[in-house]
Protein backbone atom coordinates (compact mmCIF):
# COMPACT_ATOMS: atom_id res chain seq x y z
CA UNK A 1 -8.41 11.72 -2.85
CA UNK A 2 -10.28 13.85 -0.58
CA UNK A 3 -14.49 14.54 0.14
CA UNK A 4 -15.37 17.16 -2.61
CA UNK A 5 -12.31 16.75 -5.01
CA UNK A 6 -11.62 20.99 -4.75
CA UNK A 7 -8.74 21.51 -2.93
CA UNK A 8 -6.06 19.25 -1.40
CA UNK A 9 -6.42 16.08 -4.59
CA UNK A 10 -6.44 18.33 -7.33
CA UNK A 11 -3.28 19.86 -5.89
CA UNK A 12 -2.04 16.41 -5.50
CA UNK A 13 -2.35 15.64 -9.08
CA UNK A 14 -1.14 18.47 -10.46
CA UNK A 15 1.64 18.21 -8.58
CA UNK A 16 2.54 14.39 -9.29
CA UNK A 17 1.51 14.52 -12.88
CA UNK A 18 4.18 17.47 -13.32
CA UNK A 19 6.72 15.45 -10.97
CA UNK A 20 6.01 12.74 -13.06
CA UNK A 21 6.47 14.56 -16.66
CA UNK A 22 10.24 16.07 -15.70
CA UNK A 23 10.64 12.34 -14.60
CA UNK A 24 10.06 11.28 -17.82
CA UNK A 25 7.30 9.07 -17.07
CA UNK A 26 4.57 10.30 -18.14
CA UNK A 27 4.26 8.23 -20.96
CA UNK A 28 3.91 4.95 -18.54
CA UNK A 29 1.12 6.90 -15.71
CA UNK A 30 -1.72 8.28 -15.70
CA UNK A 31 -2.67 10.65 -12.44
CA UNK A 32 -6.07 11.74 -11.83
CA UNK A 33 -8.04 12.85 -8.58
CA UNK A 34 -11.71 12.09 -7.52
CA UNK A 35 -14.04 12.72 -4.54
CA UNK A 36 -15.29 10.53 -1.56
CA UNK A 37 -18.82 11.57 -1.77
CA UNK A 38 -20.35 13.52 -5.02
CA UNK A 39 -20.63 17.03 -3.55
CA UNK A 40 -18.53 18.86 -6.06
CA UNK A 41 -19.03 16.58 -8.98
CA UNK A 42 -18.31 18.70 -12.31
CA UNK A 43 -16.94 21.43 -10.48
CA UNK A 44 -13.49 23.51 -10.97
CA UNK A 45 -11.68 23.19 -7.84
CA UNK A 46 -11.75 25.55 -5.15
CA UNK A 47 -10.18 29.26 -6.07
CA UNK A 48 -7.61 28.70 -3.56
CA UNK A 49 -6.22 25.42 -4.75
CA UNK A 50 -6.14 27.22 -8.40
CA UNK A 51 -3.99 30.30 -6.95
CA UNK A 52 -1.53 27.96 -5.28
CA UNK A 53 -1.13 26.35 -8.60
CA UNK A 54 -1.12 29.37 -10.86
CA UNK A 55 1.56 30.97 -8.61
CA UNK A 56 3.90 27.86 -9.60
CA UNK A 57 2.74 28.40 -13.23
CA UNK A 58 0.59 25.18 -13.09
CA UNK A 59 -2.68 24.85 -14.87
CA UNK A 60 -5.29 22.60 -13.52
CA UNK A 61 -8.08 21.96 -15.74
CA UNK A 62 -10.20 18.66 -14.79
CA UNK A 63 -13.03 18.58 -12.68
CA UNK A 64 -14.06 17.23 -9.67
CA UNK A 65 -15.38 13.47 -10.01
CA UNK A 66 -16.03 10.69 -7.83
CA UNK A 67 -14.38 7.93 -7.73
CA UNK A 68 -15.97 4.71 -8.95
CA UNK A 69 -15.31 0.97 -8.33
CA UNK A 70 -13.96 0.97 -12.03
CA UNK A 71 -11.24 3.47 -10.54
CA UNK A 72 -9.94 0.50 -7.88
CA UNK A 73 -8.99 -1.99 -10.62
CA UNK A 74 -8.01 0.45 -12.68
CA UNK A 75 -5.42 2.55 -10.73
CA UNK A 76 -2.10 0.85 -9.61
CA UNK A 77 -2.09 3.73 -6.37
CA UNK A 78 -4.98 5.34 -4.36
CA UNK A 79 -3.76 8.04 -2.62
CA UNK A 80 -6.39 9.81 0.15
CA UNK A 81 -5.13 12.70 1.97
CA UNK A 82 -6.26 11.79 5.28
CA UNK A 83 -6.92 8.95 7.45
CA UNK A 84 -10.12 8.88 7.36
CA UNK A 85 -10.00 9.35 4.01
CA UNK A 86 -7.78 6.43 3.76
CA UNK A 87 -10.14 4.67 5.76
CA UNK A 88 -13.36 5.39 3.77
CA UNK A 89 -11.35 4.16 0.50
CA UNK A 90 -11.17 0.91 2.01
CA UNK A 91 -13.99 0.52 3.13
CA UNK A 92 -15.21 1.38 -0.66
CA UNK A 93 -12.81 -0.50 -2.44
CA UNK A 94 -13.46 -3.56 -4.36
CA UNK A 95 -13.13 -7.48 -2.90
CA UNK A 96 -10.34 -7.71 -5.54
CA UNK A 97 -8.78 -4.15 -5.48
CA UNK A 98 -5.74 -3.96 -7.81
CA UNK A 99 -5.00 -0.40 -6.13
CA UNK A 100 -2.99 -0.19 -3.30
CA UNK A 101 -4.57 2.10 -1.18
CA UNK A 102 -2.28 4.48 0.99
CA UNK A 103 -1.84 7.91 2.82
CA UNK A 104 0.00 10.12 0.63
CA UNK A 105 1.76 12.15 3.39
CA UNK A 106 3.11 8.64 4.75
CA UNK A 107 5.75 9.46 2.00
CA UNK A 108 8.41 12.29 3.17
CA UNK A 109 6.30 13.65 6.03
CA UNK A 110 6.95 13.05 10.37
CA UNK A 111 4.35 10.41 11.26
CA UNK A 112 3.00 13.01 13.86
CA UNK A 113 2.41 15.04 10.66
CA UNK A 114 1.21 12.76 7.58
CA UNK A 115 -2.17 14.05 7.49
CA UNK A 116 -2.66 16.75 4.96
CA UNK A 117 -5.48 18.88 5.75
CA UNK A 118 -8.38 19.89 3.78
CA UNK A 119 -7.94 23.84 3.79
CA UNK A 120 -11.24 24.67 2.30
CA UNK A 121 -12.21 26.61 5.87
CA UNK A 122 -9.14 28.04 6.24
CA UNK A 123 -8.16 29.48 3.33
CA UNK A 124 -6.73 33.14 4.47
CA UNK A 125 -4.42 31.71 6.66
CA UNK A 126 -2.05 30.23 4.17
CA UNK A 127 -4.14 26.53 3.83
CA UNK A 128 -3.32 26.42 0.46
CA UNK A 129 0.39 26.70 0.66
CA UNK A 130 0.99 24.73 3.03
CA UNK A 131 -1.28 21.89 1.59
CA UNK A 132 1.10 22.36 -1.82
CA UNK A 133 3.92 22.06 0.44
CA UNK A 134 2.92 19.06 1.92
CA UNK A 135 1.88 17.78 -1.45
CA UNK A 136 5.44 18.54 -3.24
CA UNK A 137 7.38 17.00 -0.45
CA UNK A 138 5.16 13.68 -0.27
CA UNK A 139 5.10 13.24 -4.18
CA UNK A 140 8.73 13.55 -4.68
CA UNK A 141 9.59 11.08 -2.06
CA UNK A 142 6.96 8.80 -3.36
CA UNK A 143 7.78 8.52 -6.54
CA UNK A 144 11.76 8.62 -5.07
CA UNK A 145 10.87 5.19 -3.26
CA UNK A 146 9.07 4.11 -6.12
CA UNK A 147 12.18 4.42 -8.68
CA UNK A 148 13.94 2.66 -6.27
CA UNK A 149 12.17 -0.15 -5.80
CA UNK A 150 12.05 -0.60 -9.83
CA UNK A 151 16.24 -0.65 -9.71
CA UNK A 152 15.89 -3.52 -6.92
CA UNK A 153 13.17 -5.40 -8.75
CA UNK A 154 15.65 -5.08 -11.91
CA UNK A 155 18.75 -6.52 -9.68
């Protein structure tokens, strides 16, 4: 989740929904990014986030959206990219929110370092990357924890 939905959450997504497939678990999640506020809505994400992607050999092809009270009692996980984002979700979210709403880069990233940035203004000095980067590393360790706590829960 970040404010427009063009760069750092559709990165996210891609990158979890992928993570997800090789897992074999696609059949049991369903990923999906949306915006803070409605700037972007029905936009393609930012060219940047694309060619980050496309280098991998990803495709992306949703559009930005906002996100909607339906989304807080229908998602398990709310990820936002920053604390404020986190923050704002909160603040949004339902009286009964099912979602449990987190910081994505508190998964595999230093404390000191679990904010991933919005490179939208920064995009020639390697933004992009390292946002995928950051993504990759925080997705694979979520979903590590996650699998884990499933084999505890089944013990």
């Amino acid at each position: 989740m970040d404010i427009g939905n063009t760069s750092c959450s559709p990165i996210a997504e891609a990158i979890m929904a992928e993570i997800i497939e090789e897992a074999g678990l696609s059949y049991y999640w369903y990923v999906e990014s949306a915006a803070i506020a409605d700037l972007h809505c029905g936009y393609r994400p930012d060219k940047g986030a694309l060619k980050v992607l496309e280098k991998r050999g990803m495709t992306y092809l949703n559009r930005a959206r906002q996100i909607t009270p339906e989304d807080f009692g229908q998602f398990n996980y709310i990820f936002g990219m920053d604390k404020e984002t986190v923050n704002d979700l909160k603040r949004l979210a339902p009286a009964k929110c099912k979602a449990q709403i987190q910081l994505l880069g508190d998964y595999g990233l230093p404390k000191d370092d679990s904010n991933i940035a919005d490179p939208y203004l920064d995009s020639h000095s390697g933004g992009f990357e390292l946002v995928y980067r950051k993504c990759e590393i925080a997705c694979e360790a979520f979903l590590r924890e996650y699998i884990e706590f499933i084999r505890e829960e089944d013990y």
